[in-house]
Protein backbone atom coordinates (compact mmCIF):
# COMPACT_ATOMS: atom_id res chain seq x y z
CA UNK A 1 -67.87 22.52 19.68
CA UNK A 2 -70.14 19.60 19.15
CA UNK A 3 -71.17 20.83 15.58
CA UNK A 4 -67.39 20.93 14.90
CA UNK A 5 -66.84 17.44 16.76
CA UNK A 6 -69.75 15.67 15.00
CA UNK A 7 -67.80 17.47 11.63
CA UNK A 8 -65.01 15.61 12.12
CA UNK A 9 -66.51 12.48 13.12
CA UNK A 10 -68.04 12.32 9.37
CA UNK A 11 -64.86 13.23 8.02
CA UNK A 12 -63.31 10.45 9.27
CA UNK A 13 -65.80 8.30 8.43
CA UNK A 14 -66.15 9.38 4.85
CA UNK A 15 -62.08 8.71 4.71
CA UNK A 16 -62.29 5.50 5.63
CA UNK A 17 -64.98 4.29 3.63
CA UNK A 18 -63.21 5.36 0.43
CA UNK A 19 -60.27 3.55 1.67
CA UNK A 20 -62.13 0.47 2.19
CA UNK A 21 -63.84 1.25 -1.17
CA UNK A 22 -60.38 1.54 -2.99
CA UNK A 23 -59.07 -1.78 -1.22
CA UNK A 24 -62.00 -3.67 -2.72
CA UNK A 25 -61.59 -2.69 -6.33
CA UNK A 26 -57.96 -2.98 -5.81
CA UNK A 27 -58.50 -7.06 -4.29
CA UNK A 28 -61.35 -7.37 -7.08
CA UNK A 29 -58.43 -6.45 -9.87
CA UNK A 30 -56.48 -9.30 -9.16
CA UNK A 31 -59.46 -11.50 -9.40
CA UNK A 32 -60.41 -12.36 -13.58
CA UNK A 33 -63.02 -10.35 -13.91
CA UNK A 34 -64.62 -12.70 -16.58
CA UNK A 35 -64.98 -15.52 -14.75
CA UNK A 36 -68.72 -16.79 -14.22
CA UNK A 37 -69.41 -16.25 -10.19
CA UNK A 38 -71.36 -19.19 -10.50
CA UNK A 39 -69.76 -21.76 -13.18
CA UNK A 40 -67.51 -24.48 -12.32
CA UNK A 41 -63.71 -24.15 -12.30
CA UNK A 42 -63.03 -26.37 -15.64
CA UNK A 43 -59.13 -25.32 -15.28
CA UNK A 44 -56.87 -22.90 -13.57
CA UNK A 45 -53.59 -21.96 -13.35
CA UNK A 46 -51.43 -19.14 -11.78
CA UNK A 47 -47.57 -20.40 -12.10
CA UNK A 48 -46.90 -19.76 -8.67
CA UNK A 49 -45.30 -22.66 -9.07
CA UNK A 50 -41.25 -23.20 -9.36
CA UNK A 51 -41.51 -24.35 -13.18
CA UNK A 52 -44.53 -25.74 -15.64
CA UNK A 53 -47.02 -28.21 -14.49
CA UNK A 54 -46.89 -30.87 -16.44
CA UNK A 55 -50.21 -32.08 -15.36
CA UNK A 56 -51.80 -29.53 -17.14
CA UNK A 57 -49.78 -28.66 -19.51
CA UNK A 58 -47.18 -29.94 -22.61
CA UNK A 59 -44.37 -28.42 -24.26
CA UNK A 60 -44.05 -28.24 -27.73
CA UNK A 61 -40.90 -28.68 -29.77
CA UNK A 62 -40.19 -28.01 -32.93
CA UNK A 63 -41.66 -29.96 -36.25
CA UNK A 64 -44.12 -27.76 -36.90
CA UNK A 65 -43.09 -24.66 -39.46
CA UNK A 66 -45.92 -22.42 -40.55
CA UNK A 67 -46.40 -19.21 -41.76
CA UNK A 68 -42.71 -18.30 -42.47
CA UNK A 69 -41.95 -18.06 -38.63
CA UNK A 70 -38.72 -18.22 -37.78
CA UNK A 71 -38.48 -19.73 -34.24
CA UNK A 72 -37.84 -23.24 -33.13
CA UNK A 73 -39.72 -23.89 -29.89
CA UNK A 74 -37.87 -25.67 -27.57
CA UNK A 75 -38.18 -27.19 -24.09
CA UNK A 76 -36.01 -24.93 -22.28
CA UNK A 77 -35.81 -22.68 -19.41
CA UNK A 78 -34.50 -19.86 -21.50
CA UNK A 79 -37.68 -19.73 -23.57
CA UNK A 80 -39.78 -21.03 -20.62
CA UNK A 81 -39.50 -19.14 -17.14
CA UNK A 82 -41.03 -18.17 -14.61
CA UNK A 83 -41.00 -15.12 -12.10
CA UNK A 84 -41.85 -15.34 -8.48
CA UNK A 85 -44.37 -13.15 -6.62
CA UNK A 86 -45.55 -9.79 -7.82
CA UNK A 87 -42.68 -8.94 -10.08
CA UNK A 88 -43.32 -6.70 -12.83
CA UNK A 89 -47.39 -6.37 -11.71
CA UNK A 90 -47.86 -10.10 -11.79
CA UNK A 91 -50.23 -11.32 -8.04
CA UNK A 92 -48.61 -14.90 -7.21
CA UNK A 93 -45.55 -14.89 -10.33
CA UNK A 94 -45.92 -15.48 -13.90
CA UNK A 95 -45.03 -17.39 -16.88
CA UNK A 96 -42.71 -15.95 -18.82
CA UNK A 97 -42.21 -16.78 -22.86
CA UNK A 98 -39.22 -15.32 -24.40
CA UNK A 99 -37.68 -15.81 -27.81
CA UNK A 100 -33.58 -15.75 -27.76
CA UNK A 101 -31.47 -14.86 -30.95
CA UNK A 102 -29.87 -18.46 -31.98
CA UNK A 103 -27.62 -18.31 -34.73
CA UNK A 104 -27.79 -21.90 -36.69
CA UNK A 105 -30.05 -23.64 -33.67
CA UNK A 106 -30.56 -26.88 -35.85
CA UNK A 107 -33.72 -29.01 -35.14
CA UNK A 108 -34.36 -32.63 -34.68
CA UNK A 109 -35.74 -32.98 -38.14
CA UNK A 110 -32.44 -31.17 -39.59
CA UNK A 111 -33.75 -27.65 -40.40
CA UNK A 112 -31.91 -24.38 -38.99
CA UNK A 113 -33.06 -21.49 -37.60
CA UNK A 114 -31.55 -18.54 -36.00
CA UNK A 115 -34.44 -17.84 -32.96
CA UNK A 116 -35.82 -20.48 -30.28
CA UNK A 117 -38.88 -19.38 -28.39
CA UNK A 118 -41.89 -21.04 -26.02
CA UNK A 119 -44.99 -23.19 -26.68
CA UNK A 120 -47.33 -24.62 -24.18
CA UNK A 121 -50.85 -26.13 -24.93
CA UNK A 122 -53.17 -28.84 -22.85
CA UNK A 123 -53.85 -30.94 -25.79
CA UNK A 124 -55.04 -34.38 -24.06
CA UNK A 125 -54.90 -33.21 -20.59
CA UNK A 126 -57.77 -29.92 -20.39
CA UNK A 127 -59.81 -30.29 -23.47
CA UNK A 128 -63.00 -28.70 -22.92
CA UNK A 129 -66.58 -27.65 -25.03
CA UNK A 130 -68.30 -24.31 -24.07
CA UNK A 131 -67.42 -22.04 -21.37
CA UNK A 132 -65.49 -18.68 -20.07
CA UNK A 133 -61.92 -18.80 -21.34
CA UNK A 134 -59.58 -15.83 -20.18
CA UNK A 135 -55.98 -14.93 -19.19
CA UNK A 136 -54.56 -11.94 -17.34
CA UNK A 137 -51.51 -11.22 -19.91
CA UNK A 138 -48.74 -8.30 -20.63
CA UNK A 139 -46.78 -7.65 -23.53
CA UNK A 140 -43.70 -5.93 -24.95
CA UNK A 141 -43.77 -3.85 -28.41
CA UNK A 142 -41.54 -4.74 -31.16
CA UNK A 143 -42.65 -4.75 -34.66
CA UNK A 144 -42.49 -8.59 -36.18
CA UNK A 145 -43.36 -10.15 -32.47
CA UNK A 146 -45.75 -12.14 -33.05
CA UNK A 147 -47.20 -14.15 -29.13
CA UNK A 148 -50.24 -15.62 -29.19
CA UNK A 149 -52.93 -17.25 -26.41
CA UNK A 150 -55.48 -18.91 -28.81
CA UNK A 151 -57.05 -22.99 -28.69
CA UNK A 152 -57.37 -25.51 -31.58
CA UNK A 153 -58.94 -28.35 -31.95
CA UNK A 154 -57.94 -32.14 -32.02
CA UNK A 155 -57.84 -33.11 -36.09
CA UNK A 156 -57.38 -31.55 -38.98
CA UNK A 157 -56.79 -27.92 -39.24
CA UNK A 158 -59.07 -25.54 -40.06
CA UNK A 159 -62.09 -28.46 -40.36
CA UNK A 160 -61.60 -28.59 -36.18
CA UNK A 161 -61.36 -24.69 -35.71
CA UNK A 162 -58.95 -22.42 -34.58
CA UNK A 163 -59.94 -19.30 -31.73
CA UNK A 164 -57.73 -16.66 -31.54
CA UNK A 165 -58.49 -14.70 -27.67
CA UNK A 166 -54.99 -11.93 -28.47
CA UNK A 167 -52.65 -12.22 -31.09
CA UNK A 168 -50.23 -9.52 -31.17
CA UNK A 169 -47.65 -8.77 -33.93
CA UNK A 170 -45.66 -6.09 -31.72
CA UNK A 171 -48.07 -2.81 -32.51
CA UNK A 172 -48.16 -1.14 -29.31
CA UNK A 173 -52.08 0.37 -29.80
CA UNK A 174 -53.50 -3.16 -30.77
CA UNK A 175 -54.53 -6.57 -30.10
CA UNK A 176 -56.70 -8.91 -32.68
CA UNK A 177 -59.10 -11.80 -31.83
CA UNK A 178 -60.38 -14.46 -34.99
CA UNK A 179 -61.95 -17.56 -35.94
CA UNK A 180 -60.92 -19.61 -38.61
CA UNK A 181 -62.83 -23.01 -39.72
CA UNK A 182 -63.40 -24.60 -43.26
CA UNK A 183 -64.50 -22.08 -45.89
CA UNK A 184 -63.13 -18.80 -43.65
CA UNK A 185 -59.27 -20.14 -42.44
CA UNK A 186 -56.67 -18.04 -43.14
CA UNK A 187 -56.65 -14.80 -44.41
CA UNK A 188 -60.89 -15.19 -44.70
CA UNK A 189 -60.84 -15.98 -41.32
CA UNK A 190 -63.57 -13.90 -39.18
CA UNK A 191 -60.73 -11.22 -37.49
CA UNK A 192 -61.31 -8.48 -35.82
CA UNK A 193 -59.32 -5.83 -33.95
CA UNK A 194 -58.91 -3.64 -30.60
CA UNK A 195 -57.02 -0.85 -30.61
CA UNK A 196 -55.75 0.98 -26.71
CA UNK A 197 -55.88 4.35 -25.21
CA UNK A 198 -51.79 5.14 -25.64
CA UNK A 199 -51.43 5.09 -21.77
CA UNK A 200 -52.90 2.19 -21.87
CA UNK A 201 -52.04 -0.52 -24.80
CA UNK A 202 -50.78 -4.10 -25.13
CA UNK A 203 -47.52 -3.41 -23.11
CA UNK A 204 -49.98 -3.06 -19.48
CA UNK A 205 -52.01 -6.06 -17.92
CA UNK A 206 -55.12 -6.54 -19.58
CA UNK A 207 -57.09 -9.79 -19.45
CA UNK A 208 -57.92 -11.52 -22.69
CA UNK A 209 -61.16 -13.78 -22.54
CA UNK A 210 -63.95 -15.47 -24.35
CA UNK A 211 -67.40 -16.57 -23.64
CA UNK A 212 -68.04 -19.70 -25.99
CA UNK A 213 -71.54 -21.09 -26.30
CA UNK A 214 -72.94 -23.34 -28.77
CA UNK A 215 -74.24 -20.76 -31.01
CA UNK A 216 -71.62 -18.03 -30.78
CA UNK A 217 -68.59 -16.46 -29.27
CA UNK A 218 -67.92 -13.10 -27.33
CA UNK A 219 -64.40 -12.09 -27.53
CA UNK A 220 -64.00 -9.37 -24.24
CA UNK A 221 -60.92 -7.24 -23.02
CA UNK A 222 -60.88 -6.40 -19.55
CA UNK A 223 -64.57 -7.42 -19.29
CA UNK A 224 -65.89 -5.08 -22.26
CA UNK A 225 -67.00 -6.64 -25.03
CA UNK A 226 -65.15 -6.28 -28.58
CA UNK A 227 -65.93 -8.63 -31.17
CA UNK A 228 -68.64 -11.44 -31.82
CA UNK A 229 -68.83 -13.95 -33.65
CA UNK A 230 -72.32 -16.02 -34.54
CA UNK A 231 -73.04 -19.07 -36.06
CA UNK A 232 -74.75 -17.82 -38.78
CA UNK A 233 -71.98 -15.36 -39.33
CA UNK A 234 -69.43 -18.98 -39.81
CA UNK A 235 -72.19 -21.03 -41.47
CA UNK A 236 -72.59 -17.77 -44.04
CA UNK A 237 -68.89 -19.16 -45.41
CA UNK A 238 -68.91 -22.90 -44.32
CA UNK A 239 -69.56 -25.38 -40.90
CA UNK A 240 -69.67 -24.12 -37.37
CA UNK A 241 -65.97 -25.78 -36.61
CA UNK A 242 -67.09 -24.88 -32.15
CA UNK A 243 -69.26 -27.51 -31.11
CA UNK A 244 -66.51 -29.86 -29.91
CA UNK A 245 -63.53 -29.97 -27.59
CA UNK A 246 -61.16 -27.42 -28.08
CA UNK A 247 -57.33 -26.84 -26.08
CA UNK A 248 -55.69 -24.14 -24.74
CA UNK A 249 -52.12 -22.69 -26.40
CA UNK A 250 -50.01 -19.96 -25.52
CA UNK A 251 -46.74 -19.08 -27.62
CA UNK A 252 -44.10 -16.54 -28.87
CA UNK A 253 -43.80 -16.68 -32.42
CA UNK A 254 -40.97 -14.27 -34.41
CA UNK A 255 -41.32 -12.77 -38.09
CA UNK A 256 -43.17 -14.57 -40.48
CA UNK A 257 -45.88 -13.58 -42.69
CA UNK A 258 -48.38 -12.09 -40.52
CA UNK A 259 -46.07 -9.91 -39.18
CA UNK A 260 -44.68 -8.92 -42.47
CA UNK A 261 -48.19 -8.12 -43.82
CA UNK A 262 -48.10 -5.28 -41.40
CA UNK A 263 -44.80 -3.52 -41.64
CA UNK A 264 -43.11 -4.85 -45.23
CA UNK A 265 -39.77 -5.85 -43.23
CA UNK A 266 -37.68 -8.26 -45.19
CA UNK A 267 -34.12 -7.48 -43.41
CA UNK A 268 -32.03 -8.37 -41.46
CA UNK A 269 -35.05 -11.28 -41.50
CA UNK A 270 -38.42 -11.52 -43.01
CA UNK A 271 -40.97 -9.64 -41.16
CA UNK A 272 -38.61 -8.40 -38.35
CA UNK A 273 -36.32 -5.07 -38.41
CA UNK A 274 -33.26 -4.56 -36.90
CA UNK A 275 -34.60 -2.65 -33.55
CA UNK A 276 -36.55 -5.59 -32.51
CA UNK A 277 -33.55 -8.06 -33.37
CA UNK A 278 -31.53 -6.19 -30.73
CA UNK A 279 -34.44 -6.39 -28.13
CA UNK A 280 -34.77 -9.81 -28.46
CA UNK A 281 -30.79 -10.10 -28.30
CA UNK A 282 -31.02 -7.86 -25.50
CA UNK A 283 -33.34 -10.40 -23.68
CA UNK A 284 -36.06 -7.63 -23.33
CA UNK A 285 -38.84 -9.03 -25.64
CA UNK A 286 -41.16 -11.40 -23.65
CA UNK A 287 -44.85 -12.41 -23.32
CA UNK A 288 -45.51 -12.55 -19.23
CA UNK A 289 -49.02 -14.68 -18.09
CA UNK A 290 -50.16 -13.65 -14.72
CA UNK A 291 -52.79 -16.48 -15.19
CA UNK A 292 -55.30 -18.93 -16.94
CA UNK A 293 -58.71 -19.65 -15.82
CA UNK A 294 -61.78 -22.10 -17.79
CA UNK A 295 -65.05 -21.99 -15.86
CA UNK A 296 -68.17 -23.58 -17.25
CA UNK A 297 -70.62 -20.98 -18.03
CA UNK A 298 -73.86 -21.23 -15.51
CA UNK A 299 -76.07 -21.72 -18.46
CA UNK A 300 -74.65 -24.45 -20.55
């Protein structure tokens, strides 16, 4: 009876160890996994917050029209939202970009477009050199989608460089991280991609960092490692364009000529089909942010 007793007793305690086990990597999950455990917090945000801080963050509007996109961004609510709590997998609410079918939206400098969408940066207000940049982010699929979470820097583009972390164009099974400076912008730029396990790709949570030091970049999804970029590998086509402050940007771009590089769409609009026209009519295409952390990295 005692054996059988003392049985149990490990049982139980077995059981409840695993439990505690599970409840630790579950807590641990919500936490960015890429963060430095010992780097200061440079910048943070969860939008847990009713709307957009504007202490960390500006909205763009439109004026800017590259790459045969055809959104205007906008400072609305439509584009720009927010969800509260853990809806849809997100831990304290999310941001929420989302490009809406506008027939003849006409912009302040007199040019129409038929789609308005979301842009955010911290240009002036969390400009930063060197560090641990990552966000926890979830997609939808739709071929000719084209969101983005990427930084720039202040001056002329590409001498001040451009870091893509994701950029998606709506292919469920994969994500692509790049640099472009002067002498490898563009097409040229360094690009490289990740492509998902089919249970799961873009349209889960994943979180989309980078490690940036002064002689190279690590591009990681969900903490594993996926692309590098040296500066040798740069200086091979021209200047190192990341050894000075860079800003943080997250948009929802639609069509253009990225998109239409991969799937050869030209109706009903240039680099989007008519399936994805009727999500994003539907109000079911959308980019959600769970959140955005900078820490300094312990060693720089």
């Amino acid at each position: 009876m005692n054996k059988f007793r003392n049985l149990v007793s490990c049982i139980i305690l077995i059981a409840v160890s695993v439990i505690i086990l599970v409840k630790c990597k579950t807590a641990k999950a919500d936490v960015p996994a890429t963060a430095s455990p010992n780097g200061a917090t440079i910048f943070f945000d969860d939008f847990s917050a009713s709307g957009l801080d504007n202490t960390k963050w500006n909205v763009e509007t439109t004026g800017m029209h590259f790459n045969n996109e055809l959104q205007a961004y906008v400072d609305s609510t439509v584009a720009i939202s927010f969800i509260k709590g853990d809806a849809e997998g997100a831990v304290n609410g999310a941001l929420v970009l989302q490009p809406q079918f506008a027939p003849g939206f006409v912009t302040k400098d007199g040019q129409k477009f038929d789609f308005i969408s979301g842009r955010i940066n911290t240009r002036t207000k969390v400009e930063f050199t060197y560090g641990t940049v990552a966000a926890r982010i979830k997609l939808t699929a739709g071929a000719g989608l084209w969101p983005a979470w990427w930084m720039l820097g202040t001056g002329n583009w590409p001498e001040t460089g451009e870091v893509d972390i994701m950029e998606n164009i709506g292919e469920k099974d994969w994500a692509n991280a790049a640099v472009h400076g002067k002498g490898y912008s563009g097409d040229a730029g360094l690009v490289n991609r990740l492509y998902f396990p089919e249970k799961n790709d873009v349209t889960s949570w994943h979180v989309y960092a980078l490690e940036w030091t002064p002689d190279s970049m690590v591009f990681k999804y969900d903490d594993v490692p996926m692309f590098r970029v040296t500066k040798p590998m740069a200086q091979f086509f021209g200047e190192w364009a990341f050894n000075t402050p860079k800003f943080l940007l997250l948009n929802f771009a639609v069509g253009g000529v990225y998109p239409f590089k991969i799937n050869g769409v030209k109706e009903p609009y240039y680099g989007l089909p008519d399936a994805t026209l009727k999500s994003i009519k539907n109000k079911e295409s959308k980019m959600l942010v769970d959140w955005v952390r900078v820490t300094k990295n312990s060693n720089n």
